[in-house]
PDB file of N, CA and C in Angstrom:
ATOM      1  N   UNK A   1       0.850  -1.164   0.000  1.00  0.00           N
ATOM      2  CA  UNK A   1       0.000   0.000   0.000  1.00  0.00           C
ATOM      3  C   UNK A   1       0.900   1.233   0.000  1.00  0.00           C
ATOM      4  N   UNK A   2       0.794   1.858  -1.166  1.00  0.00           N
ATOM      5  CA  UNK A   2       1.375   3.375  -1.037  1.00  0.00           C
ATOM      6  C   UNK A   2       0.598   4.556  -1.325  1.00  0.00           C
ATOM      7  N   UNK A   3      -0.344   4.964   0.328  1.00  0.00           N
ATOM      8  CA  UNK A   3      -0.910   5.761  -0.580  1.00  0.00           C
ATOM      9  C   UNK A   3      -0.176   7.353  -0.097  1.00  0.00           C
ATOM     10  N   UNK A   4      -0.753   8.176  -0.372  1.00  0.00           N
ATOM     11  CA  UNK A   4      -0.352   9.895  -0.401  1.00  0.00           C
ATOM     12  C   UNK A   4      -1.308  10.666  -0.703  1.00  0.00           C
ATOM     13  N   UNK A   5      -0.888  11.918   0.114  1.00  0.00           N
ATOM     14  CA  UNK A   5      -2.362  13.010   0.233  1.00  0.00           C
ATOM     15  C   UNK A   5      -2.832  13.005  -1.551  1.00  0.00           C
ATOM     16  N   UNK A   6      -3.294  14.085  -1.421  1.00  0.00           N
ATOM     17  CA  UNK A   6      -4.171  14.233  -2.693  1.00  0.00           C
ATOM     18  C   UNK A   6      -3.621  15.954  -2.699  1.00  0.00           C
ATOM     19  N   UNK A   7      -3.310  16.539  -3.578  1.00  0.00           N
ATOM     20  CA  UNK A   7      -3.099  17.692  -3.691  1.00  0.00           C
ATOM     21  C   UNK A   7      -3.656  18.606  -4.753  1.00  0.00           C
ATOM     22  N   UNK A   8      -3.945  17.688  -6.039  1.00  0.00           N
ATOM     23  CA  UNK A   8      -4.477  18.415  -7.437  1.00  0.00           C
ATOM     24  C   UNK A   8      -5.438  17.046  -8.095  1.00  0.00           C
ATOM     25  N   UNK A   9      -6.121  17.768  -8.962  1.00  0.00           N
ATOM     26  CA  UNK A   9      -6.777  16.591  -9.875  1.00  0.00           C
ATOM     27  C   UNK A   9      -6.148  15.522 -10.344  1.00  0.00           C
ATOM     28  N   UNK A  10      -4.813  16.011 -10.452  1.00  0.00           N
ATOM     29  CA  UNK A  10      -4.283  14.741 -11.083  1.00  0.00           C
ATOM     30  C   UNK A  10      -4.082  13.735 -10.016  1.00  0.00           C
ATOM     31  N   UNK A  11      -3.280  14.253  -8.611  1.00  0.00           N
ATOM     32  CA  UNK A  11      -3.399  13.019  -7.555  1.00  0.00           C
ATOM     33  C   UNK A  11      -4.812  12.389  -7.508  1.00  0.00           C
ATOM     34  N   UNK A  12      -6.043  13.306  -7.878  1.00  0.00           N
ATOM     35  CA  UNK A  12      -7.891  12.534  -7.290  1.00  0.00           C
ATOM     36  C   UNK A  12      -7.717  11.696  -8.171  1.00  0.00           C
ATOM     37  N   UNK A  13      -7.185  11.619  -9.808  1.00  0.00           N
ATOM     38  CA  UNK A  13      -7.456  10.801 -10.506  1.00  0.00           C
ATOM     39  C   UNK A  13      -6.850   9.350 -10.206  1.00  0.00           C
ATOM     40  N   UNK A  14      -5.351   9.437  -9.581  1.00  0.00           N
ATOM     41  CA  UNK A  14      -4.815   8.671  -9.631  1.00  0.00           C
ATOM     42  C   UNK A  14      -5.661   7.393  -8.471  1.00  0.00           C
ATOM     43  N   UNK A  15      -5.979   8.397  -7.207  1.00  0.00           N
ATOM     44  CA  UNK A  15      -6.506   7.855  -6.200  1.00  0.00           C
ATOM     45  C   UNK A  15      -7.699   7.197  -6.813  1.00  0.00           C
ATOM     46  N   UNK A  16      -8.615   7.729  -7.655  1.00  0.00           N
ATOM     47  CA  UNK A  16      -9.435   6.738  -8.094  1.00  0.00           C
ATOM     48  C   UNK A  16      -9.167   5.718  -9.184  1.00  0.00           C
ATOM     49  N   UNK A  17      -8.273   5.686  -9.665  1.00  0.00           N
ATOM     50  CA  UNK A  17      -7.813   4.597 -10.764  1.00  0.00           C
ATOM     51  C   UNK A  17      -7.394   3.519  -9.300  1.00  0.00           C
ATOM     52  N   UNK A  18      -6.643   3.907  -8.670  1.00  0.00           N
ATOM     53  CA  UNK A  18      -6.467   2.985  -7.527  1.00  0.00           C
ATOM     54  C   UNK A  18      -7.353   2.473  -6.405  1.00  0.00           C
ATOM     55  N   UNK A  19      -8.534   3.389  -6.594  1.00  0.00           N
ATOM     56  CA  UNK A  19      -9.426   2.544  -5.455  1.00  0.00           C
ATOM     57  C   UNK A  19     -10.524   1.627  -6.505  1.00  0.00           C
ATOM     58  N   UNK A  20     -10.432   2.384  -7.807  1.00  0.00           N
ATOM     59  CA  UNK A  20     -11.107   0.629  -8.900  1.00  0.00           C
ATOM     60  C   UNK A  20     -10.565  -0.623  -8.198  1.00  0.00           C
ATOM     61  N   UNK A  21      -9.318  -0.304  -8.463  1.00  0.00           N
ATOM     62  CA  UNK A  21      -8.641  -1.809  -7.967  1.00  0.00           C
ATOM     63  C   UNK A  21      -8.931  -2.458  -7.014  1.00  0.00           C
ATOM     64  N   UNK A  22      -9.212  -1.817  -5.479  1.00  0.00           N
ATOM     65  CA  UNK A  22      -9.160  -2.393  -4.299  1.00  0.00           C
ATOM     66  C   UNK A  22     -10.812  -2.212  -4.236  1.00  0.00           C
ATOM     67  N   UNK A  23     -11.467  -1.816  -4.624  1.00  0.00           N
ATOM     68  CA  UNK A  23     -12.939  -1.420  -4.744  1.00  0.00           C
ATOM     69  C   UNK A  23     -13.955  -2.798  -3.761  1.00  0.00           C
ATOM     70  N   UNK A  24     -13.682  -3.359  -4.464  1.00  0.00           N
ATOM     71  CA  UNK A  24     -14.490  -4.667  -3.950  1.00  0.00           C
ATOM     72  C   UNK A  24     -13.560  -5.686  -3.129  1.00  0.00           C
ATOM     73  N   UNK A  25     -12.395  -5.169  -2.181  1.00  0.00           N
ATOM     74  CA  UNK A  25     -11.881  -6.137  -1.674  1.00  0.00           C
ATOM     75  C   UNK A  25     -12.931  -6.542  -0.575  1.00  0.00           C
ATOM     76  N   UNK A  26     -12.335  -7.684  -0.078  1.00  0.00           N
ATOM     77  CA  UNK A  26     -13.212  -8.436   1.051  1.00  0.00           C
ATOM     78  C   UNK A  26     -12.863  -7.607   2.684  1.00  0.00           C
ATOM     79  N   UNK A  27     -13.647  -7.811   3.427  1.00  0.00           N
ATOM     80  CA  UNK A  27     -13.266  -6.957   4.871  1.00  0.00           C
ATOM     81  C   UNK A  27     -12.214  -7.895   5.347  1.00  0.00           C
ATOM     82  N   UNK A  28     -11.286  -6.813   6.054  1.00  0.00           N
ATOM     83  CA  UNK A  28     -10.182  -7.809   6.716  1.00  0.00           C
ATOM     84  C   UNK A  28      -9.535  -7.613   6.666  1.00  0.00           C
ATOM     85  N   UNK A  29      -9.318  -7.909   4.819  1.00  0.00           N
ATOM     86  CA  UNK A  29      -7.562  -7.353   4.465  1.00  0.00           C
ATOM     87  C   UNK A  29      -7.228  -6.152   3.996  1.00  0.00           C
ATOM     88  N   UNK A  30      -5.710  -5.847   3.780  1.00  0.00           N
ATOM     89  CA  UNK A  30      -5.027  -4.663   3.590  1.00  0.00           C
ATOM     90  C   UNK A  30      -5.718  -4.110   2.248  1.00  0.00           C
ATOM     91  N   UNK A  31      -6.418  -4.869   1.183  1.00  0.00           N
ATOM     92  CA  UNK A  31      -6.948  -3.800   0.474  1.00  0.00           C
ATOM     93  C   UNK A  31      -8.137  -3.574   1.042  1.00  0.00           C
ATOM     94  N   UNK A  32      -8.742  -3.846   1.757  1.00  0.00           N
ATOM     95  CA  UNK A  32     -10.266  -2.958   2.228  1.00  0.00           C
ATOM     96  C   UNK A  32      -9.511  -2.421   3.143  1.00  0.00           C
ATOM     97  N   UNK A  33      -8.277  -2.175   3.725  1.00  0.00           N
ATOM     98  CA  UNK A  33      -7.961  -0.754   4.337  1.00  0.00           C
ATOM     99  C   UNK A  33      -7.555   0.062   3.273  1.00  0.00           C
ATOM    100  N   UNK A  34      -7.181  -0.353   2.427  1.00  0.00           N
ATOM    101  CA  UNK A  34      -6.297   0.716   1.701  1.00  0.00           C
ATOM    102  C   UNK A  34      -7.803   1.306   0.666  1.00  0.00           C
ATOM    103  N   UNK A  35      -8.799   0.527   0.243  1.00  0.00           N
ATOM    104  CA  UNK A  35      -9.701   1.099  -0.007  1.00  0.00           C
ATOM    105  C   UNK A  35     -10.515   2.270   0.805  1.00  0.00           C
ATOM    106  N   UNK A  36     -10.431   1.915   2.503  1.00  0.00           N
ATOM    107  CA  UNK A  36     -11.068   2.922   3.570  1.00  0.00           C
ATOM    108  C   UNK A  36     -10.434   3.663   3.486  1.00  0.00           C
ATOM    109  N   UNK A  37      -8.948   3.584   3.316  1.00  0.00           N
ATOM    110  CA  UNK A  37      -8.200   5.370   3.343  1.00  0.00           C
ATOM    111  C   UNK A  37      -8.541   5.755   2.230  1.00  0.00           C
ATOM    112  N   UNK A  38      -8.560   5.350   0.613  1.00  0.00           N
ATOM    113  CA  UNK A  38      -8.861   6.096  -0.347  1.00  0.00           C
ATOM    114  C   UNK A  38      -9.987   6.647  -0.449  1.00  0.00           C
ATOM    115  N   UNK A  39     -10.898   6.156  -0.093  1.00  0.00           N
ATOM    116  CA  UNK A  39     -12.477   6.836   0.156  1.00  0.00           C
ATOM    117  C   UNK A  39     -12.291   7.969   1.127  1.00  0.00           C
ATOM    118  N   UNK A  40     -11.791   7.934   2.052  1.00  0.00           N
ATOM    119  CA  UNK A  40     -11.488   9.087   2.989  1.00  0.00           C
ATOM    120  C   UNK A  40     -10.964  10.306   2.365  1.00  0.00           C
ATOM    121  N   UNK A  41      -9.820  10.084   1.738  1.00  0.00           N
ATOM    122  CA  UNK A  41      -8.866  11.091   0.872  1.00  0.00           C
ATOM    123  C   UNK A  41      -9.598  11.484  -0.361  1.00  0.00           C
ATOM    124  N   UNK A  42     -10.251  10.751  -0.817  1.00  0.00           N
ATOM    125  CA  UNK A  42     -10.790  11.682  -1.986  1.00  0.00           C
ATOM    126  C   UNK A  42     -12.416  12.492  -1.242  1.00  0.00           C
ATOM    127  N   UNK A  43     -12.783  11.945  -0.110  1.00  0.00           N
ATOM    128  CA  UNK A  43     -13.768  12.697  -0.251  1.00  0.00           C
ATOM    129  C   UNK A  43     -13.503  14.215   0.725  1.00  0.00           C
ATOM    130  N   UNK A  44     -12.269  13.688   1.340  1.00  0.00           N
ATOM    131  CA  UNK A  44     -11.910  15.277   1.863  1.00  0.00           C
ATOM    132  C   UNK A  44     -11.077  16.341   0.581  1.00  0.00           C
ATOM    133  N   UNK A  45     -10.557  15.605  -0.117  1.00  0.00           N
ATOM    134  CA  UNK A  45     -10.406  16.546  -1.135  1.00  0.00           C
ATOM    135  C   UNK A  45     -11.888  17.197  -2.111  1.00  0.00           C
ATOM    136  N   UNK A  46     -12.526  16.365  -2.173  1.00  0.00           N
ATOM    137  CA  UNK A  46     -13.318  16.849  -2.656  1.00  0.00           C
ATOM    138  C   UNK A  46     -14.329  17.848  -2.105  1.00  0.00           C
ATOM    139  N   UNK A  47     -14.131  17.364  -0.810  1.00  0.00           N
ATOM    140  CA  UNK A  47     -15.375  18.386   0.100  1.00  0.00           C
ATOM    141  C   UNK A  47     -14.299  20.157  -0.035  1.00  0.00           C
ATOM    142  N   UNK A  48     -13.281  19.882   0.122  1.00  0.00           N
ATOM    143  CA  UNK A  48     -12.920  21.012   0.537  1.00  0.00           C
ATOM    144  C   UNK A  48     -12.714  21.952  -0.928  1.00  0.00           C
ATOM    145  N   UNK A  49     -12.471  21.378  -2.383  1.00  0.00           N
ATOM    146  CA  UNK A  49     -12.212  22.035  -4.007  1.00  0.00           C
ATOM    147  C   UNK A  49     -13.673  21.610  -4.544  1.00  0.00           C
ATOM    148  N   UNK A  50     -14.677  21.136  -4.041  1.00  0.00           N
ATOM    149  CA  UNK A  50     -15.650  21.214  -4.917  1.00  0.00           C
ATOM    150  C   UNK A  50     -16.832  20.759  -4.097  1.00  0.00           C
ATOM    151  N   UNK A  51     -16.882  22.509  -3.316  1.00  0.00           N
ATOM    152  CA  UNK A  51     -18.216  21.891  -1.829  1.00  0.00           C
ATOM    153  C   UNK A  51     -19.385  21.989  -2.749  1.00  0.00           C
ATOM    154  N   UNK A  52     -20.641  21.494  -2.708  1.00  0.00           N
ATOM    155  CA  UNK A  52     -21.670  21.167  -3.272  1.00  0.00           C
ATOM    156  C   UNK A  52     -22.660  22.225  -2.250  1.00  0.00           C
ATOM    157  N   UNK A  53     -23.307  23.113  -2.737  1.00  0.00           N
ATOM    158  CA  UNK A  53     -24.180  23.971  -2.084  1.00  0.00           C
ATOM    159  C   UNK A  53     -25.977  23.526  -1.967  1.00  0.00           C
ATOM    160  N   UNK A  54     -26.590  23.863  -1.179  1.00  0.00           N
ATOM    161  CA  UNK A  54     -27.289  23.531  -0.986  1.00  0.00           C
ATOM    162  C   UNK A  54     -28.462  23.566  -1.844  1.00  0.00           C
ATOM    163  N   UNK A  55     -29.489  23.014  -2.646  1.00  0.00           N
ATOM    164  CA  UNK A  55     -30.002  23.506  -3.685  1.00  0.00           C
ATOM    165  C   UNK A  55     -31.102  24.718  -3.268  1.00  0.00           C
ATOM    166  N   UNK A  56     -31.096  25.539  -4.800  1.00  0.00           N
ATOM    167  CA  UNK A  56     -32.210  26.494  -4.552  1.00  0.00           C
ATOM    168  C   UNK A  56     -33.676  25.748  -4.958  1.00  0.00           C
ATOM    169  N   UNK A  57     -34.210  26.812  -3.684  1.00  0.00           N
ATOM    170  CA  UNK A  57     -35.513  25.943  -3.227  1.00  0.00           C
ATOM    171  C   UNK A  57     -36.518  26.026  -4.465  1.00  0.00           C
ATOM    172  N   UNK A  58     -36.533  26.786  -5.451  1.00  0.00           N
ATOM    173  CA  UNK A  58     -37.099  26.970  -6.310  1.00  0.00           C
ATOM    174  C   UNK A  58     -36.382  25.263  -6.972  1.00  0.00           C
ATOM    175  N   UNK A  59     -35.521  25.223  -7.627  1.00  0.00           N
ATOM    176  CA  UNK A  59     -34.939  24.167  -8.366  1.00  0.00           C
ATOM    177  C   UNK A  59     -35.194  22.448  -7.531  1.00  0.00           C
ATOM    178  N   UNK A  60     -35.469  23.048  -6.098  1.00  0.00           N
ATOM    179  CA  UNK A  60     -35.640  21.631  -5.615  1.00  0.00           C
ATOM    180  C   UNK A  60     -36.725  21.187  -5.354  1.00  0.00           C
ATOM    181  N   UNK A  61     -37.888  22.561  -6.061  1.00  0.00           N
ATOM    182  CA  UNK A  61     -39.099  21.788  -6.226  1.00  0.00           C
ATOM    183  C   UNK A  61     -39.592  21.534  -7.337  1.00  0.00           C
ATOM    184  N   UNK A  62     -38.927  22.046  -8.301  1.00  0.00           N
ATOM    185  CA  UNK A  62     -39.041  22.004  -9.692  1.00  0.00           C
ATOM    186  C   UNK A  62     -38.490  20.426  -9.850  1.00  0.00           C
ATOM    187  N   UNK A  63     -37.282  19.780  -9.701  1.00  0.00           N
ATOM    188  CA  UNK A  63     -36.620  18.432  -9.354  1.00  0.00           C
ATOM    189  C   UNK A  63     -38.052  17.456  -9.133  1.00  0.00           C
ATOM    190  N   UNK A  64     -38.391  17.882  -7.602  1.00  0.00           N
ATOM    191  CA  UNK A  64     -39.449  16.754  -7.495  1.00  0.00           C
ATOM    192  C   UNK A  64     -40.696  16.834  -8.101  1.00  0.00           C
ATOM    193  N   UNK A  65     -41.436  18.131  -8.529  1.00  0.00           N
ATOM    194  CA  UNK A  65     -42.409  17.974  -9.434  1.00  0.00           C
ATOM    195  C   UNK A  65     -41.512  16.775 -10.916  1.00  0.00           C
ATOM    196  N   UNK A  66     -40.443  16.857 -11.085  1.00  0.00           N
ATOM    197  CA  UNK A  66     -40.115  16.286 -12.465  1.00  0.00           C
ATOM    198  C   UNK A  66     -40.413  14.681 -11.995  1.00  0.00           C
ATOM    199  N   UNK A  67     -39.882  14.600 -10.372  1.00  0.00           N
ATOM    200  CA  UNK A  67     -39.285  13.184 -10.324  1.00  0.00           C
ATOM    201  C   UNK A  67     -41.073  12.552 -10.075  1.00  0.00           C
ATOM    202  N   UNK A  68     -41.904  13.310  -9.792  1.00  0.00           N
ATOM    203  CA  UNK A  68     -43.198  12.476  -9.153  1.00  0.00           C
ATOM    204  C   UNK A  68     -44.212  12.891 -10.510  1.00  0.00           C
ATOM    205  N   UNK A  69     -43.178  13.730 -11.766  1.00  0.00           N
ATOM    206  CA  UNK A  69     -44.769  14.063 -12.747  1.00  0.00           C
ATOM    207  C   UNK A  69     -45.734  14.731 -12.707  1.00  0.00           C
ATOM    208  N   UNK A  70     -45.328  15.871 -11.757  1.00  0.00           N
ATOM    209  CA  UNK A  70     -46.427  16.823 -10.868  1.00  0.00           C
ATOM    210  C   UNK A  70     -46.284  18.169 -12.010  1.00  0.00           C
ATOM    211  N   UNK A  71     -47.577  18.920 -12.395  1.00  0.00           N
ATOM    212  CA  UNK A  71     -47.348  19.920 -12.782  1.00  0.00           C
ATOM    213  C   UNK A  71     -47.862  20.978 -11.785  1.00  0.00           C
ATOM    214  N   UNK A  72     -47.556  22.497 -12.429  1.00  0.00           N
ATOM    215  CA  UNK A  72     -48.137  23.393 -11.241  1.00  0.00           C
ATOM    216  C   UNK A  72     -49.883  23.053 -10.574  1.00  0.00           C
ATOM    217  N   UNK A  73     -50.247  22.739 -11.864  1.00  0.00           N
ATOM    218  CA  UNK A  73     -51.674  22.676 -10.981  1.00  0.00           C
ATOM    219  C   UNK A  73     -51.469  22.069  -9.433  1.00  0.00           C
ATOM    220  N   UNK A  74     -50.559  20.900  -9.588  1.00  0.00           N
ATOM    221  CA  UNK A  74     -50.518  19.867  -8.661  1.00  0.00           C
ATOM    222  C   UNK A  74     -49.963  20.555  -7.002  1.00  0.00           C
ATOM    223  N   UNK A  75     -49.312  21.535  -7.125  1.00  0.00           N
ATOM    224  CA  UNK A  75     -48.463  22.208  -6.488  1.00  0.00           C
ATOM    225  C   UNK A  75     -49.558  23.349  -5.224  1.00  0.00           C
ATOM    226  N   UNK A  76     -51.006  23.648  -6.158  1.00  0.00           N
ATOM    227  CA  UNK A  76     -51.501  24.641  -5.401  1.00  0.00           C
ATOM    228  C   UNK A  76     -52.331  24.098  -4.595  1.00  0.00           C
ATOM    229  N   UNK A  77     -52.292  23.346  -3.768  1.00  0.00           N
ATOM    230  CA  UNK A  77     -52.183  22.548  -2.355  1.00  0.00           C
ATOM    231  C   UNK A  77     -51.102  23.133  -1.576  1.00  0.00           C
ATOM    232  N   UNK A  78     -50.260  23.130  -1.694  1.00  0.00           N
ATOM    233  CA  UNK A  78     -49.074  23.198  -1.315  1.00  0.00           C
ATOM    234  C   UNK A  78     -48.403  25.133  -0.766  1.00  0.00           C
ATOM    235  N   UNK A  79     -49.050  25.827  -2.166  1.00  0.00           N
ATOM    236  CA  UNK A  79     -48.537  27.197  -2.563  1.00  0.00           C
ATOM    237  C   UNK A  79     -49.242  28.158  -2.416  1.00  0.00           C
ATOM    238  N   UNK A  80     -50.593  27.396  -3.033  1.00  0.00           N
ATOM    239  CA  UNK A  80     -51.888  28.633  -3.341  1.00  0.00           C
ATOM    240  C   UNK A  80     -52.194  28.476  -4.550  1.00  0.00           C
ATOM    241  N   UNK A  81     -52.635  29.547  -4.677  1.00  0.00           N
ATOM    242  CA  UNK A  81     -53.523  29.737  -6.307  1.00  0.00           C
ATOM    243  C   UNK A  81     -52.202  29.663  -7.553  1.00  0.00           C
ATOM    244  N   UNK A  82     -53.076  29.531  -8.672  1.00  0.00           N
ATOM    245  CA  UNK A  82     -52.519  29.309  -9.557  1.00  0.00           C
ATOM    246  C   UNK A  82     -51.093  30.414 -10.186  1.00  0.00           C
ATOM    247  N   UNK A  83     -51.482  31.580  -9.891  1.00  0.00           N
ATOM    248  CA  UNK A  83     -51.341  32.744  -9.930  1.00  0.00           C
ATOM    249  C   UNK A  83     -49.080  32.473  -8.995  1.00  0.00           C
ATOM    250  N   UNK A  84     -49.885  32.479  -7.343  1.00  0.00           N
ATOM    251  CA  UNK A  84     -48.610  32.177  -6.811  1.00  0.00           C
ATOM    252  C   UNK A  84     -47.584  30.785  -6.802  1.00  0.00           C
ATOM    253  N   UNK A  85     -48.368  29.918  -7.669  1.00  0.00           N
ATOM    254  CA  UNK A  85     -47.462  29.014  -7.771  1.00  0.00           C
ATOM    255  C   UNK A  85     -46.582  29.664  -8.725  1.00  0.00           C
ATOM    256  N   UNK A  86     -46.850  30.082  -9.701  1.00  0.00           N
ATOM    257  CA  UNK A  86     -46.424  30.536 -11.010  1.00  0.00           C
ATOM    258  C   UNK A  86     -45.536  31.675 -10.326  1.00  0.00           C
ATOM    259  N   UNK A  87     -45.562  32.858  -9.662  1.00  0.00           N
ATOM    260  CA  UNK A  87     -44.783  33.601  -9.474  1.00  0.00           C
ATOM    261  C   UNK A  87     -43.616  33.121  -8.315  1.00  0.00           C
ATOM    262  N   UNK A  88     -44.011  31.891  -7.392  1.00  0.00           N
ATOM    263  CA  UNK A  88     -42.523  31.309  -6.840  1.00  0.00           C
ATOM    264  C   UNK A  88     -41.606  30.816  -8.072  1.00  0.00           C
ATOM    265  N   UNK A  89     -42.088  29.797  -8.458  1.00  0.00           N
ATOM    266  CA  UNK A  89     -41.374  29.227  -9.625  1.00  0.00           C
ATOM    267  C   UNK A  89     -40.797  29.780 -10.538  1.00  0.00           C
ATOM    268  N   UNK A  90     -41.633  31.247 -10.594  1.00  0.00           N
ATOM    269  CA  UNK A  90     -40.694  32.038 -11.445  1.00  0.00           C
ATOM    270  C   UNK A  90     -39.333  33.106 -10.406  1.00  0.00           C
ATOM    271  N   UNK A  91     -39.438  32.776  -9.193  1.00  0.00           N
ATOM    272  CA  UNK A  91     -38.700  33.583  -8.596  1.00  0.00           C
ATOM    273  C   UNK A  91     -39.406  34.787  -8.404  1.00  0.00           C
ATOM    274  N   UNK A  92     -40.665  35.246  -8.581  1.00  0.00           N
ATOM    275  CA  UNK A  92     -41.035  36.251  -8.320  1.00  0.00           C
ATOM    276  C   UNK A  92     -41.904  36.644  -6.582  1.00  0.00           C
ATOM    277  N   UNK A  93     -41.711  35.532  -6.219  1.00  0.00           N
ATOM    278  CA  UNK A  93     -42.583  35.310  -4.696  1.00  0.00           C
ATOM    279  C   UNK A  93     -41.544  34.235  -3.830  1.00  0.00           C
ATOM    280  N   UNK A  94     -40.840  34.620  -2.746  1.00  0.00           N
ATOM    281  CA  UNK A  94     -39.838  33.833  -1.899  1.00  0.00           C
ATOM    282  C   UNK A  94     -41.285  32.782  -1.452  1.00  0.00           C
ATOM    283  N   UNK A  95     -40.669  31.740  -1.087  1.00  0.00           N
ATOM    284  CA  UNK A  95     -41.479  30.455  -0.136  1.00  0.00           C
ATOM    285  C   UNK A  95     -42.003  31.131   1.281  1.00  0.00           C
ATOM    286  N   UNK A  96     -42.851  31.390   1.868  1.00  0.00           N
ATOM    287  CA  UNK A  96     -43.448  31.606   3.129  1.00  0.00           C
ATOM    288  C   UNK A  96     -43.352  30.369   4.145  1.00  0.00           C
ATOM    289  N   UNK A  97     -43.399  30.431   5.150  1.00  0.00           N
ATOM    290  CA  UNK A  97     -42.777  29.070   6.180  1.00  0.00           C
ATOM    291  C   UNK A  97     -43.616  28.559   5.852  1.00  0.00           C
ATOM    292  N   UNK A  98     -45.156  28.908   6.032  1.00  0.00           N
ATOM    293  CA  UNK A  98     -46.536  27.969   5.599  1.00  0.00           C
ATOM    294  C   UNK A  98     -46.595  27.151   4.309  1.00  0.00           C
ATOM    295  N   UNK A  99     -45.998  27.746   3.209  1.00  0.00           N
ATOM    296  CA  UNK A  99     -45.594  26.586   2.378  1.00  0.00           C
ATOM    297  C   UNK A  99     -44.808  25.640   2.108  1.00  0.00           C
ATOM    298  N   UNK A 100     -43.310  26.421   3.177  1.00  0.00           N
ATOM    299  CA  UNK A 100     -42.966  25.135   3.364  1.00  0.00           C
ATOM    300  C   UNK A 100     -42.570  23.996   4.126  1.00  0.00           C
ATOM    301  N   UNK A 101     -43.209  23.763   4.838  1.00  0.00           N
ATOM    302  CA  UNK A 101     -43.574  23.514   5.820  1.00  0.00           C
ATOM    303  C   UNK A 101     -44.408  22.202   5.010  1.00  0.00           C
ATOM    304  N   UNK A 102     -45.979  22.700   4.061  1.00  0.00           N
ATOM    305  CA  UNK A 102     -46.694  22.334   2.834  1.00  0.00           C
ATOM    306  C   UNK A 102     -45.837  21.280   2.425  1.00  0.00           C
ATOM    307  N   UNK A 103     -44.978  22.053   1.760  1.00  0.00           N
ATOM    308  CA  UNK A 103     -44.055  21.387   0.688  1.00  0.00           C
ATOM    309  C   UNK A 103     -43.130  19.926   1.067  1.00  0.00           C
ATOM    310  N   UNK A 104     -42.550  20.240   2.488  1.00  0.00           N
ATOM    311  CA  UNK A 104     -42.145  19.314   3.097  1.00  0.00           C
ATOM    312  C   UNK A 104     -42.635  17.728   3.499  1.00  0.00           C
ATOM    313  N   UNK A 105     -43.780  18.487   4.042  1.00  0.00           N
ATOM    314  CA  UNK A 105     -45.030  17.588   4.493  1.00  0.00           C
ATOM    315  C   UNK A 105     -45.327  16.522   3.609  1.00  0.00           C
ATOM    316  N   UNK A 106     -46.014  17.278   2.484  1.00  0.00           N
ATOM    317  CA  UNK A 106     -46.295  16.957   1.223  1.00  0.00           C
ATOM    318  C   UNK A 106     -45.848  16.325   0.022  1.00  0.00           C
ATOM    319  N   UNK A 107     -44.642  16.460  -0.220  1.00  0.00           N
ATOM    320  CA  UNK A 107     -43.838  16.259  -1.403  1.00  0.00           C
ATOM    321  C   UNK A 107     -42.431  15.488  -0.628  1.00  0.00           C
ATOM    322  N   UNK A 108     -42.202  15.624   0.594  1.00  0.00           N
ATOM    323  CA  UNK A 108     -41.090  15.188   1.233  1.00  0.00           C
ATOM    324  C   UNK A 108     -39.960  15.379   0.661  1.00  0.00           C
ATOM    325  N   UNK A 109     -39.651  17.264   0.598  1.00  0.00           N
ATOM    326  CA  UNK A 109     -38.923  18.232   0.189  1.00  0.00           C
ATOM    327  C   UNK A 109     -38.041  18.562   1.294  1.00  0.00           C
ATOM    328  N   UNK A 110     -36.886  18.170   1.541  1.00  0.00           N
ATOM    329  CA  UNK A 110     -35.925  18.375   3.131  1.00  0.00           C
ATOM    330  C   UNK A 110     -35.972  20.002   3.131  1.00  0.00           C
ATOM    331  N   UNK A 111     -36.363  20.318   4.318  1.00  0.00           N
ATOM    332  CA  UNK A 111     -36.497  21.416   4.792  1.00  0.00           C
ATOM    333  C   UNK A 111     -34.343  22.803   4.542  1.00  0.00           C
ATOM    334  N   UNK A 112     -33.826  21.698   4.292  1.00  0.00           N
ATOM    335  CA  UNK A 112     -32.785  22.359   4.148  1.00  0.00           C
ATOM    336  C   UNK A 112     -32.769  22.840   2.588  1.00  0.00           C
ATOM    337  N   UNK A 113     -33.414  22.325   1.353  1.00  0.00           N
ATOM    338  CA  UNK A 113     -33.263  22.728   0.297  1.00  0.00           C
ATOM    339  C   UNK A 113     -34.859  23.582   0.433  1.00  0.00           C
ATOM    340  N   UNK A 114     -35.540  24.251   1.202  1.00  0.00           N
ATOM    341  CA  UNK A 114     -36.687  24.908   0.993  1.00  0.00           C
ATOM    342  C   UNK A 114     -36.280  26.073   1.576  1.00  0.00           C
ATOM    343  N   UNK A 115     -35.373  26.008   2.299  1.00  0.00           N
ATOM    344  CA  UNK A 115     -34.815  27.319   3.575  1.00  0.00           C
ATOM    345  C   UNK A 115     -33.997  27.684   2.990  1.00  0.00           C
ATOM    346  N   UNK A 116     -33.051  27.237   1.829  1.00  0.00           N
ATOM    347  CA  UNK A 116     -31.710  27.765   1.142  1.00  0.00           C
ATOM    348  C   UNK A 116     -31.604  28.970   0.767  1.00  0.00           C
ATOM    349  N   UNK A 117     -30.507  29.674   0.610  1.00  0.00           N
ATOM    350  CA  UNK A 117     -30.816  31.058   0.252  1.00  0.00           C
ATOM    351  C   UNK A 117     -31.065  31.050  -1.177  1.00  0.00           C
ATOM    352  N   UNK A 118     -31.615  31.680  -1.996  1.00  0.00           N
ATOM    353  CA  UNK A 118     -32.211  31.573  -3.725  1.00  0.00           C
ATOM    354  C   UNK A 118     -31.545  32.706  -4.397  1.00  0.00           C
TER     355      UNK A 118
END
């Protein structure tokens, strides 16, 4: 086992050409450690050159209307009238806690992508 930090893309690449290899070792041995450190190392490199932000709440309800087939009609349960579904979605009306709250409930929308800043 030789492994080493990760410093640039080219070390992430290498680290993952090398954890293909050990990928599916069995628990026990030195490659399912050397696989646990490579999973470690690339995902702190990655957390720290390519943090992933939280989605905007507009986009993360737009997502699950796609993933459940929902159009706006479906939404004004949730929003209100036809009118304010249409102006959140367009960014023209922020989410009110009461919707989402709705939305959460409802659609099982994590309260962290409804609270995000937009």
């Amino acid at each position: 086992m030789n492994i080493k930090p990760i410093r640039n893309d080219e070390d992430l690449g290498a680290a993952f050409r090398q954890l293909e290899l050990v990928f599916q070792a069995q628990s026990g041995t030195p490659e399912a450690d050397e696989m646990e450190i490579l999973v470690t190392l690339i995902e702190a490199y990655e957390h720290k050159h390519y943090p992933i932000s939280p989605a905007n709440p507009v986009e993360a309800i737009k997502f699950r209307m796609e993933q459940l087939g929902l159009t706006q009609k479906d939404l004004e349960p949730f929003i209100g009238s036809s009118g304010r579904v249409s102006e959140v979605l367009n960014h023209k009306r922020r989410l009110s806690l009461r919707m989402v709250k709705r939305l959460h409930e409802g659609l099982h929308i994590p309260y962290e992508s409804l609270l995000s800043a937009a």
